[in-house]
C-alpha atoms as a PDB file:
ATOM      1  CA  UNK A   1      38.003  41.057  15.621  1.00  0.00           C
ATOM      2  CA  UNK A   2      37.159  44.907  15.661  1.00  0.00           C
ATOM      3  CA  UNK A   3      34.917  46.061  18.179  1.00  0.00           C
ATOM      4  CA  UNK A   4      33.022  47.363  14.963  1.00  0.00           C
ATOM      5  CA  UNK A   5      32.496  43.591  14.155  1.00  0.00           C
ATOM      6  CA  UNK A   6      32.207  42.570  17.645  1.00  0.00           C
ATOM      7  CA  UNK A   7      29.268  45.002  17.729  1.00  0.00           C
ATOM      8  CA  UNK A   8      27.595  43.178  14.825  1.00  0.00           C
ATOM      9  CA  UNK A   9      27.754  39.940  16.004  1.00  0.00           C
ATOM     10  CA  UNK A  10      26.568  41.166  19.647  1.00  0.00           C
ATOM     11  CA  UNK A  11      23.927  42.191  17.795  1.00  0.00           C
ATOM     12  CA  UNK A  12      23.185  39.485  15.651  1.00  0.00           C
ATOM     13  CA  UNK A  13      23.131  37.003  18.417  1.00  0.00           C
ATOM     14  CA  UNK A  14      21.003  39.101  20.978  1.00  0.00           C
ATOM     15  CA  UNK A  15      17.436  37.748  21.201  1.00  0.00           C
ATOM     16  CA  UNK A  16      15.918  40.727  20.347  1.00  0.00           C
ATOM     17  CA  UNK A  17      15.637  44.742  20.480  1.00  0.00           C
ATOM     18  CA  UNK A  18      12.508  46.887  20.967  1.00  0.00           C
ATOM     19  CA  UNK A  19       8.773  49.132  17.461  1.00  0.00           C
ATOM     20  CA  UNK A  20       8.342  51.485  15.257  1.00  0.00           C
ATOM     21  CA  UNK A  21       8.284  54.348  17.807  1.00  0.00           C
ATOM     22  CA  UNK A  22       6.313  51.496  19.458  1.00  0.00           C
ATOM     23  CA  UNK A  23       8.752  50.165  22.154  1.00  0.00           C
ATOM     24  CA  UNK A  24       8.757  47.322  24.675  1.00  0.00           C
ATOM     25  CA  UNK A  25       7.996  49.886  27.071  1.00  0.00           C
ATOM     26  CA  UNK A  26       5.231  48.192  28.842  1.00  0.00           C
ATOM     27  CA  UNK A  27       7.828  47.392  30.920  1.00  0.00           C
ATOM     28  CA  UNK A  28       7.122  50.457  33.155  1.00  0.00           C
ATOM     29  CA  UNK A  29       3.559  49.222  33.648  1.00  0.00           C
ATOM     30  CA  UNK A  30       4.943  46.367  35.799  1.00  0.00           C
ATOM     31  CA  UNK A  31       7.703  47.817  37.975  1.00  0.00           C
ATOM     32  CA  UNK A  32       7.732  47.594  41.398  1.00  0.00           C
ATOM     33  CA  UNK A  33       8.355  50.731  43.309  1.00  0.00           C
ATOM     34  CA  UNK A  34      11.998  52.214  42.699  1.00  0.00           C
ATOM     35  CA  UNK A  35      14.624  51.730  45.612  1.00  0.00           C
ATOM     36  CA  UNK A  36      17.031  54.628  46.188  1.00  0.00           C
ATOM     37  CA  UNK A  37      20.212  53.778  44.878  1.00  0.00           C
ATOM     38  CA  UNK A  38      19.615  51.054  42.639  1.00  0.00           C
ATOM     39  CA  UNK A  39      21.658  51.233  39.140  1.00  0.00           C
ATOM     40  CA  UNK A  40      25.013  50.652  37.516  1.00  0.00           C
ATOM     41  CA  UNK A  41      28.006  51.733  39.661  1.00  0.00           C
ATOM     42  CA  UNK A  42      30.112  54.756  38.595  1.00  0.00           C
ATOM     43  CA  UNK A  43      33.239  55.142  36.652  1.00  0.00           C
ATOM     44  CA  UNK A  44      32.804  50.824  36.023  1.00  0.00           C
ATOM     45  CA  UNK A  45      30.154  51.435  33.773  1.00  0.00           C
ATOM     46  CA  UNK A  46      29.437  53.167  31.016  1.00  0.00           C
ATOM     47  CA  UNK A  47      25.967  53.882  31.722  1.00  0.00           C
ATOM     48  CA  UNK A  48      26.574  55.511  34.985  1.00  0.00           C
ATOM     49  CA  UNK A  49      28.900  57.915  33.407  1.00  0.00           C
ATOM     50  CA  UNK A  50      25.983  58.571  30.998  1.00  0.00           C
ATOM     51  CA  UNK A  51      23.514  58.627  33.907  1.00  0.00           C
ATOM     52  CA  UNK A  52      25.711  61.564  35.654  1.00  0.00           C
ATOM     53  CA  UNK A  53      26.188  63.256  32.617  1.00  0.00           C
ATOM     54  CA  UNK A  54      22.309  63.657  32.665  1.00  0.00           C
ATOM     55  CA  UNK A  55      22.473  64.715  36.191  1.00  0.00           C
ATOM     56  CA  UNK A  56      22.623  61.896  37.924  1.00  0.00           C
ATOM     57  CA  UNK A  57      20.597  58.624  38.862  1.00  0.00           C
ATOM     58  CA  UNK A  58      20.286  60.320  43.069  1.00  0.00           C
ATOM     59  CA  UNK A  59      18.569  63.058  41.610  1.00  0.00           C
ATOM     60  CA  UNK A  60      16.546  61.349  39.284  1.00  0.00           C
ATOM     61  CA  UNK A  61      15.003  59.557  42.048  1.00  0.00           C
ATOM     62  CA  UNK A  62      14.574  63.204  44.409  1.00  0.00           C
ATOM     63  CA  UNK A  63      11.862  63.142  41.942  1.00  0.00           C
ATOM     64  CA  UNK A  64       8.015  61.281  42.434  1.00  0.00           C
ATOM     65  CA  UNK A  65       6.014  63.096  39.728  1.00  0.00           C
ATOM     66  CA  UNK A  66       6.661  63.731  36.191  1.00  0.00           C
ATOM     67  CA  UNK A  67       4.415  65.182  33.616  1.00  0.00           C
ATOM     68  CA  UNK A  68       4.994  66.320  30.277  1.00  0.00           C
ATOM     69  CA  UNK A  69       3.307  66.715  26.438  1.00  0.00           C
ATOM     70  CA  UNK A  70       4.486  64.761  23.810  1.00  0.00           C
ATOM     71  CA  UNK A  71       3.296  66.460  20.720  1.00  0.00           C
ATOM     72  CA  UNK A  72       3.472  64.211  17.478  1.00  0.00           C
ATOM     73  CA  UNK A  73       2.195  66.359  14.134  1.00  0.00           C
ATOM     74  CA  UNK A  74      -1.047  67.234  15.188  1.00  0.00           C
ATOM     75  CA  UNK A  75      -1.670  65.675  18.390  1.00  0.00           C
ATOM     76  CA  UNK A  76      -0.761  65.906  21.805  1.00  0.00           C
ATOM     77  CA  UNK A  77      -0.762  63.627  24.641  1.00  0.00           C
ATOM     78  CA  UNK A  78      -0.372  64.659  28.591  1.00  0.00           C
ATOM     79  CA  UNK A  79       1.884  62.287  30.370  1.00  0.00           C
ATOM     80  CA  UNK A  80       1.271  62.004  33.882  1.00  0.00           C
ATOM     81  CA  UNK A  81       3.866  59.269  35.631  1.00  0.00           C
ATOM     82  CA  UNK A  82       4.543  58.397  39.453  1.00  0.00           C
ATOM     83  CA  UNK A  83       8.399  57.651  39.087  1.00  0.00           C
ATOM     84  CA  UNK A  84       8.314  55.518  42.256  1.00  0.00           C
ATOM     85  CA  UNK A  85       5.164  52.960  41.148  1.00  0.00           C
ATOM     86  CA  UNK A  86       4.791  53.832  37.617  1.00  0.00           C
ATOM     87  CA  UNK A  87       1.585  54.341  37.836  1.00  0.00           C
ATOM     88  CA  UNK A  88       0.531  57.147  34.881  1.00  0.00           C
ATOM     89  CA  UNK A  89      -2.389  58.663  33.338  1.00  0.00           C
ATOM     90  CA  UNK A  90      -2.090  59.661  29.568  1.00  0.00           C
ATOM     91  CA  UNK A  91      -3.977  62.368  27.938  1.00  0.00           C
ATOM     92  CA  UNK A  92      -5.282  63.173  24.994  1.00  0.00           C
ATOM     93  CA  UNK A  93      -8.536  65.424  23.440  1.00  0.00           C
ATOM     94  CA  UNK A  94     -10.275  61.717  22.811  1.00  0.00           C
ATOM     95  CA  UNK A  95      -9.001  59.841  25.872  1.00  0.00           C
ATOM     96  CA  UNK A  96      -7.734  59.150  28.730  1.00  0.00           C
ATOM     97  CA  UNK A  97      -5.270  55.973  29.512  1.00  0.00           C
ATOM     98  CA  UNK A  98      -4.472  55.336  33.169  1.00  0.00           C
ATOM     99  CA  UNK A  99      -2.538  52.877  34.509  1.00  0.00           C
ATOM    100  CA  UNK A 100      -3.882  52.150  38.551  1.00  0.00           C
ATOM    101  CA  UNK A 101      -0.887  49.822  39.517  1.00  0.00           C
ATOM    102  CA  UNK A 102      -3.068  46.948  38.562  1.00  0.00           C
ATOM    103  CA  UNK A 103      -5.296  47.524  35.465  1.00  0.00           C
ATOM    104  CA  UNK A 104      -4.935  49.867  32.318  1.00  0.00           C
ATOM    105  CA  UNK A 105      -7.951  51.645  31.710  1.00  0.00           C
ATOM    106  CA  UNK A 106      -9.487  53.342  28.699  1.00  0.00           C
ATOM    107  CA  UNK A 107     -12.263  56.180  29.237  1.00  0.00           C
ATOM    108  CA  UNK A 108     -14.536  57.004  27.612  1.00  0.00           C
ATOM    109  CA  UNK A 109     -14.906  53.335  26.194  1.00  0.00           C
ATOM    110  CA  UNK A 110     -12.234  51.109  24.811  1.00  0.00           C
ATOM    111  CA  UNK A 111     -13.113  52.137  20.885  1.00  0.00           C
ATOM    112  CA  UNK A 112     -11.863  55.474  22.321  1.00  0.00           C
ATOM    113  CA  UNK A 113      -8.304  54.404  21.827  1.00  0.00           C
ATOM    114  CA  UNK A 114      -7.412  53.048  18.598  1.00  0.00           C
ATOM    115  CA  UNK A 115      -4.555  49.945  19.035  1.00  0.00           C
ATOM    116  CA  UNK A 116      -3.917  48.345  22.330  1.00  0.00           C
ATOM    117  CA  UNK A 117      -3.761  50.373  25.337  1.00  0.00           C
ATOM    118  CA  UNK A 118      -2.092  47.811  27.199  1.00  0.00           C
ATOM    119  CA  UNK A 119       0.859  48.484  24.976  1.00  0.00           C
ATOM    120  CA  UNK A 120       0.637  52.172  24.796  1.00  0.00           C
ATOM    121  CA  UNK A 121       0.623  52.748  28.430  1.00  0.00           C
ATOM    122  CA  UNK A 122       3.729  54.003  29.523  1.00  0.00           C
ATOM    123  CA  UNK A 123       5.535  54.375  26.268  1.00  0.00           C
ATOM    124  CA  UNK A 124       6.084  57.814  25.732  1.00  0.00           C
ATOM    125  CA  UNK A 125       7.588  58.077  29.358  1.00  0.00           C
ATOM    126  CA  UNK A 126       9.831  55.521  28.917  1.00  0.00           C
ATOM    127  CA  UNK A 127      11.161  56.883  26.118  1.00  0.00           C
ATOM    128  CA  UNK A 128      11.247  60.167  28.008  1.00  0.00           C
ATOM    129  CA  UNK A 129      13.244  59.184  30.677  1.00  0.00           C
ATOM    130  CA  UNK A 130      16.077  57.279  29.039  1.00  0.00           C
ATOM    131  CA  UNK A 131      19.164  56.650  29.892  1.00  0.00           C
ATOM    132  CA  UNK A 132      17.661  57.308  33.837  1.00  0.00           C
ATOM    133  CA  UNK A 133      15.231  53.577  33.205  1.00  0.00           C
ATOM    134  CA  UNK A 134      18.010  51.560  31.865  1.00  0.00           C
ATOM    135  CA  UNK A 135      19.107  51.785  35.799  1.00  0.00           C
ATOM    136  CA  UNK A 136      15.642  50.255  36.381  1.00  0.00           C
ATOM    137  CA  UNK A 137      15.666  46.885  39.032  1.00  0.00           C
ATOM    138  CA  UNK A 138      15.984  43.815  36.670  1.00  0.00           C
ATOM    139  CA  UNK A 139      18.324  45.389  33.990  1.00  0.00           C
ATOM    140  CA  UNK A 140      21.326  43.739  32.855  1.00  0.00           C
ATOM    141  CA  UNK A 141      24.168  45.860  31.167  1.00  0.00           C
ATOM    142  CA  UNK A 142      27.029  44.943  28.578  1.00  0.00           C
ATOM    143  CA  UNK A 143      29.522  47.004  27.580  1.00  0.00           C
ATOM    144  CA  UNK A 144      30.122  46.602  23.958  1.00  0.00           C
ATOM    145  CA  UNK A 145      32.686  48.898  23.600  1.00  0.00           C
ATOM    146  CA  UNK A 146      33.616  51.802  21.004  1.00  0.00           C
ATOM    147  CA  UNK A 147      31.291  51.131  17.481  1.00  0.00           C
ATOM    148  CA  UNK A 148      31.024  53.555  14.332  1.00  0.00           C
ATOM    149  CA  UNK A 149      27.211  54.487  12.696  1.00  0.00           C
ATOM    150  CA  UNK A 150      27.166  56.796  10.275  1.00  0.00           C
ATOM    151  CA  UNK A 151      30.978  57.324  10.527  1.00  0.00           C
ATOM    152  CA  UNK A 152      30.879  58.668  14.000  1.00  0.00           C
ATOM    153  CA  UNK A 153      32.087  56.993  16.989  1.00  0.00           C
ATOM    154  CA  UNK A 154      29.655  55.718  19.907  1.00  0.00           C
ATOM    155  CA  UNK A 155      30.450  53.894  23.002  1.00  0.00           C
ATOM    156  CA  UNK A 156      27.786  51.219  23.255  1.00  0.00           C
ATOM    157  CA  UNK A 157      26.179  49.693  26.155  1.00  0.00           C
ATOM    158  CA  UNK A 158      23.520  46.762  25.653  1.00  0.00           C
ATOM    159  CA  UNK A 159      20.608  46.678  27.922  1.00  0.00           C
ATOM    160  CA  UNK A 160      18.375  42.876  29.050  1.00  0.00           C
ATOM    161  CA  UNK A 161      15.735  42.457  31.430  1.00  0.00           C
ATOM    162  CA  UNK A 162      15.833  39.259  33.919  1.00  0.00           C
ATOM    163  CA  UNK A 163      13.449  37.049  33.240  1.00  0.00           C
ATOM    164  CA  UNK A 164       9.650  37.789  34.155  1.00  0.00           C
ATOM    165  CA  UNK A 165      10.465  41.809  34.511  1.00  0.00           C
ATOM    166  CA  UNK A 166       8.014  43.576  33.240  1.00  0.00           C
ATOM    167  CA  UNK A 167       5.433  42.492  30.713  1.00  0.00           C
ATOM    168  CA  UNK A 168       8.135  41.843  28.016  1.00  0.00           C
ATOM    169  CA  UNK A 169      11.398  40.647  29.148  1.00  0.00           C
ATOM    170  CA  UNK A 170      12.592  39.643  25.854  1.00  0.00           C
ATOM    171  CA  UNK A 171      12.677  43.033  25.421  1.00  0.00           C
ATOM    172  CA  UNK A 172      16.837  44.970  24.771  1.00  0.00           C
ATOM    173  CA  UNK A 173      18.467  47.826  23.738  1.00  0.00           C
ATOM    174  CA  UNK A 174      21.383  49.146  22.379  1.00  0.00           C
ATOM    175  CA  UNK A 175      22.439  52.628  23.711  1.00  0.00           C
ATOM    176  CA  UNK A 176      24.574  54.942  22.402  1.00  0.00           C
ATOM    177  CA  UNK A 177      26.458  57.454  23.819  1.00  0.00           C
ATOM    178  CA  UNK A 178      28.263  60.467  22.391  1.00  0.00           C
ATOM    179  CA  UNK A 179      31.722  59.916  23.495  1.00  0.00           C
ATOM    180  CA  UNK A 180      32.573  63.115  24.868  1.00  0.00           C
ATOM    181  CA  UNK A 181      29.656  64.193  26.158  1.00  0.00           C
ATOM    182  CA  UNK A 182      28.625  60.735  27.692  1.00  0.00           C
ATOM    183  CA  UNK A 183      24.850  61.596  27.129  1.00  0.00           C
ATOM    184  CA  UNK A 184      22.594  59.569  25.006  1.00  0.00           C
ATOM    185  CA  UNK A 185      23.124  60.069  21.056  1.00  0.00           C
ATOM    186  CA  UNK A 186      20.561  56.894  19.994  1.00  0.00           C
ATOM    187  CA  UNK A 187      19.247  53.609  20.865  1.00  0.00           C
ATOM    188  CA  UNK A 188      18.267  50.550  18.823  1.00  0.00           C
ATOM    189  CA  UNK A 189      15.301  48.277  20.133  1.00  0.00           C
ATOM    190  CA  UNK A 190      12.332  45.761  18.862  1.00  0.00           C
ATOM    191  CA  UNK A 191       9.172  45.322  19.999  1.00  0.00           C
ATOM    192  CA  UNK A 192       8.446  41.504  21.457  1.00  0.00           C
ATOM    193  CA  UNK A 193       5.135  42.349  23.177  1.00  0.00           C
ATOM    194  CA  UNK A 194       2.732  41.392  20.941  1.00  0.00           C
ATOM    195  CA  UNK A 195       4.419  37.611  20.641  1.00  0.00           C
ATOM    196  CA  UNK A 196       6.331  37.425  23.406  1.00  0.00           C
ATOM    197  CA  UNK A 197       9.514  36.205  21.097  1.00  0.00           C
ATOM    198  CA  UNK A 198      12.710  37.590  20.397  1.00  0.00           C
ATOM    199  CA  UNK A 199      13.495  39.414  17.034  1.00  0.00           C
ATOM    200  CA  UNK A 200      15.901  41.057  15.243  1.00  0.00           C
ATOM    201  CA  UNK A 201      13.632  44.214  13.671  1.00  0.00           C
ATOM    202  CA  UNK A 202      15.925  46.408  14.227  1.00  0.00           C
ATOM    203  CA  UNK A 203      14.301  50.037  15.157  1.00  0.00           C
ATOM    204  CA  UNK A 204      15.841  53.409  15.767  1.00  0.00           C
ATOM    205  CA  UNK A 205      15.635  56.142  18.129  1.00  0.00           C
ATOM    206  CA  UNK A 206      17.608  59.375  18.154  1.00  0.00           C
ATOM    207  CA  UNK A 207      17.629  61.630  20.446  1.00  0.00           C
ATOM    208  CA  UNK A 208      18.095  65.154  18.621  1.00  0.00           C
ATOM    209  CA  UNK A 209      18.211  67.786  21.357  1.00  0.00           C
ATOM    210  CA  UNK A 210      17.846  67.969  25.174  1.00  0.00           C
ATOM    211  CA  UNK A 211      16.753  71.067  27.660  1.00  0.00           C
ATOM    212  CA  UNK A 212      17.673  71.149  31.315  1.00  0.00           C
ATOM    213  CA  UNK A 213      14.868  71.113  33.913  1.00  0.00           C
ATOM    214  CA  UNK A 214      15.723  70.588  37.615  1.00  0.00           C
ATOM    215  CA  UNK A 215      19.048  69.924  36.932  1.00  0.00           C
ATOM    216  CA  UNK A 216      18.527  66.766  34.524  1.00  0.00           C
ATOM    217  CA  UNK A 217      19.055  66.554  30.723  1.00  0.00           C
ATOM    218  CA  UNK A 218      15.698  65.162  29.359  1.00  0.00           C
ATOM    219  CA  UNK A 219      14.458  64.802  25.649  1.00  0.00           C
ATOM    220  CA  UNK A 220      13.393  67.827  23.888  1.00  0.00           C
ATOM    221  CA  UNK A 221      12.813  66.853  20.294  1.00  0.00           C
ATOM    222  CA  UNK A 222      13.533  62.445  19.319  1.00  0.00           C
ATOM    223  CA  UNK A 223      12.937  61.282  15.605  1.00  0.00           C
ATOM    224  CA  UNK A 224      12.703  57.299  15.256  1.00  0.00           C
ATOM    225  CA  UNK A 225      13.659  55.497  11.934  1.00  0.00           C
ATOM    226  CA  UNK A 226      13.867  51.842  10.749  1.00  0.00           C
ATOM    227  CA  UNK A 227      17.413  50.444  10.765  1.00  0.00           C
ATOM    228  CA  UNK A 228      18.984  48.866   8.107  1.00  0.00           C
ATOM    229  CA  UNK A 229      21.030  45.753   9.302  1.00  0.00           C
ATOM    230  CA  UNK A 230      23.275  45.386   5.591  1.00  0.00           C
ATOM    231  CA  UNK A 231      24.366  48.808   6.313  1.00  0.00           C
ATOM    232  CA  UNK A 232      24.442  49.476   9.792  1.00  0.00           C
ATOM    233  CA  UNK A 233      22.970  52.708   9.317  1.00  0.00           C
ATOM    234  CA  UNK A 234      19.822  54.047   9.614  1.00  0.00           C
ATOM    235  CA  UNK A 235      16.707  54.044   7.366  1.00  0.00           C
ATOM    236  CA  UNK A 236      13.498  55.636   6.754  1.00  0.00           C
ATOM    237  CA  UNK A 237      12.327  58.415   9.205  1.00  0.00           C
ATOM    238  CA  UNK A 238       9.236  56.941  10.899  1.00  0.00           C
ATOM    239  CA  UNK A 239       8.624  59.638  12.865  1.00  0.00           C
ATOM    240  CA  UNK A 240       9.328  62.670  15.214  1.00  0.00           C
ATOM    241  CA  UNK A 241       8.114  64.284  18.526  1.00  0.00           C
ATOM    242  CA  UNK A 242       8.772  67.002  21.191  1.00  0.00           C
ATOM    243  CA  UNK A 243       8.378  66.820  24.892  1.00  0.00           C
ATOM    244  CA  UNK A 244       7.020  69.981  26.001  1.00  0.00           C
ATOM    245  CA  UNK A 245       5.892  71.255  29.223  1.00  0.00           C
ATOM    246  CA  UNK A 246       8.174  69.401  31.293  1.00  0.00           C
ATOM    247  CA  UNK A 247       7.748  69.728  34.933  1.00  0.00           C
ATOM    248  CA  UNK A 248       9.232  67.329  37.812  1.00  0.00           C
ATOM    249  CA  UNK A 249       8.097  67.433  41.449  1.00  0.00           C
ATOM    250  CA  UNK A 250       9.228  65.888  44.707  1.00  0.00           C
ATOM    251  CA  UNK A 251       5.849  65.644  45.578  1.00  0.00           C
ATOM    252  CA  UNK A 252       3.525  62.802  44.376  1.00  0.00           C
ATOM    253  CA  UNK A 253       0.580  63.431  41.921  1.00  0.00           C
ATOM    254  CA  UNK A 254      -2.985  63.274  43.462  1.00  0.00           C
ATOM    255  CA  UNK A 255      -3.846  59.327  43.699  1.00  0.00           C
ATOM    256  CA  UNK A 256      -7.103  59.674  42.130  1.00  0.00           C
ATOM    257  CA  UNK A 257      -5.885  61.010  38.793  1.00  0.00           C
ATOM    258  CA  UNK A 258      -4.753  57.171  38.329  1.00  0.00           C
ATOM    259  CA  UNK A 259      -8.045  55.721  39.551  1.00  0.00           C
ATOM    260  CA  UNK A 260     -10.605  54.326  37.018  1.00  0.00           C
ATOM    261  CA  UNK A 261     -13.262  56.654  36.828  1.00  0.00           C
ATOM    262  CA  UNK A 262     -16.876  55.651  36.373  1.00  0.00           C
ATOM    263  CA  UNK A 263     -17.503  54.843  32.963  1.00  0.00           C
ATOM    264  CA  UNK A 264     -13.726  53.621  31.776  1.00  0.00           C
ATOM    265  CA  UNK A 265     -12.872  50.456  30.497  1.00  0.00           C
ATOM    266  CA  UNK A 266     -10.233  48.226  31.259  1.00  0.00           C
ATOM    267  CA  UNK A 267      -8.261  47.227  28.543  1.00  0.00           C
ATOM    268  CA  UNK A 268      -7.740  43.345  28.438  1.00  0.00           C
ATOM    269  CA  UNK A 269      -5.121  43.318  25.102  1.00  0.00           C
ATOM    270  CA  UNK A 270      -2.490  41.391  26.756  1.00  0.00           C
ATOM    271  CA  UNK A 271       0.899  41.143  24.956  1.00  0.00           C
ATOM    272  CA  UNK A 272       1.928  37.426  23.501  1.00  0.00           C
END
């Protein structure tokens, strides 16, 4: 069997990949605190080459605070994220979406925001710091091999959560990486927080150019399309969007910018 094939049926027989730019990214909301050190070993895994070649997992985790835009058409959303406890603060000129460590919270009311909060919080980071979270605690990696999309060559790793991590463990991805540059090319996912069941909606996320800040490779500009399974190739363009104003700091964020303020909401949209 090709590894081409073997791909396809890896796929096939996965329970599920992760939205429509909407990802199973909730995940983030429910890590524990990051331990130094944790993720795939180096030089026996394909992700840790990937993970150097982005500047490495150790100095990933030199960092507590990240905060970025991520400017979609129009609009643009603040990203404020605690690397260590995840806890983040999202915003935009009609809300604000923060994440305490417990609750998600919506201010000024819950009609603020329109879709589920819940689901939202955290998304854009974790798209933002891939391939650094698929070292997260409670990841499981497979190495699928070499594949071919679109007539180029990829060396594919496949990405499960352990049971009960996060809020949607059914959650996986396939990531791709550009094999001689080792850094991420594109990654195919579902969505399986809203039902809590594996799928096989196949979405797509590319990641079109990166910028340096710090010393690690981080998205500059991602467009996501649907994926067509007959083909193997990708679909429609959904969507695209730039992270701008990037900064990361060893020092953590001020606590209360995570606090509910007076006046917020929690949000109580749970997934399946």
């Amino acid at each position: 069997m090709t590894a081409y094939a073997q791909y396809s049926q890896g796929i096939r027989r996965s329970k599920g990949w992760y939205c429509c730019l909407l990802v199973a990214v909730c995940m983030l909301s429910c890590v524990p605190d990051q331990p130094e050190g944790a993720g795939p070993e180096l030089d026996k895994d394909p992700l840790a080459r990937a993970i150097t070649a982005h500047g490495g997992l150790d100095l990933w985790q030199s960092f507590r605070t990240v905060t970025f835009d991520i400017v979609r058409e129009e609009s643009v959303v603040r990203n404020t994220v605690d690397l260590r406890t995840r806890k983040a603060r999202m915003s935009a000129e009609d809300y604000d979406i923060g994440f305490d460590g417990e609750d998600v919270w919506v201010m000024p009311d819950l009609e603020a925001f329109s879709g589920s909060a819940s689901f939202y919080n955290g998304l854009d980071f974790y798209f933002f710091g891939m391939p650094f979270v698929l070292a997260d605690p409670g990841t499981i990696h497979s190495d699928i091999g070499l594949v071919t999309v679109g007539g180029e060559p990829y060396h594919a790793v496949r990405v499960a959560y352990e049971a009960g991590v996060g809020a949607s463990s059914e959650d996986s991805y396939v990531a791709h990486f550009d094999v001689e540059t080792h850094r991420l090319r594109f990654l195919l996912y579902t969505v399986t927080y809203f039902t809590g069941e594996p799928n096989e909606n196949y979405n797509v996320r590319v990641y079109d150019e990166w910028q340096e800040i710090q010393g690690l490779q981080v998205p500059l500009r991602a467009t996501s399309y649907a994926w067509n399974p007959d083909l193997r190739e990708f679909g429609e363009m959904r969507s695209e969007a730039s992270y701008t104003n990037v900064s990361l700091e060893a020092a953590p964020a001020d606590p209360m910018m995570f606090v509910m303020p007076d006046g917020a909401m929690v949000d109580t949209s749970g997934g399946g």
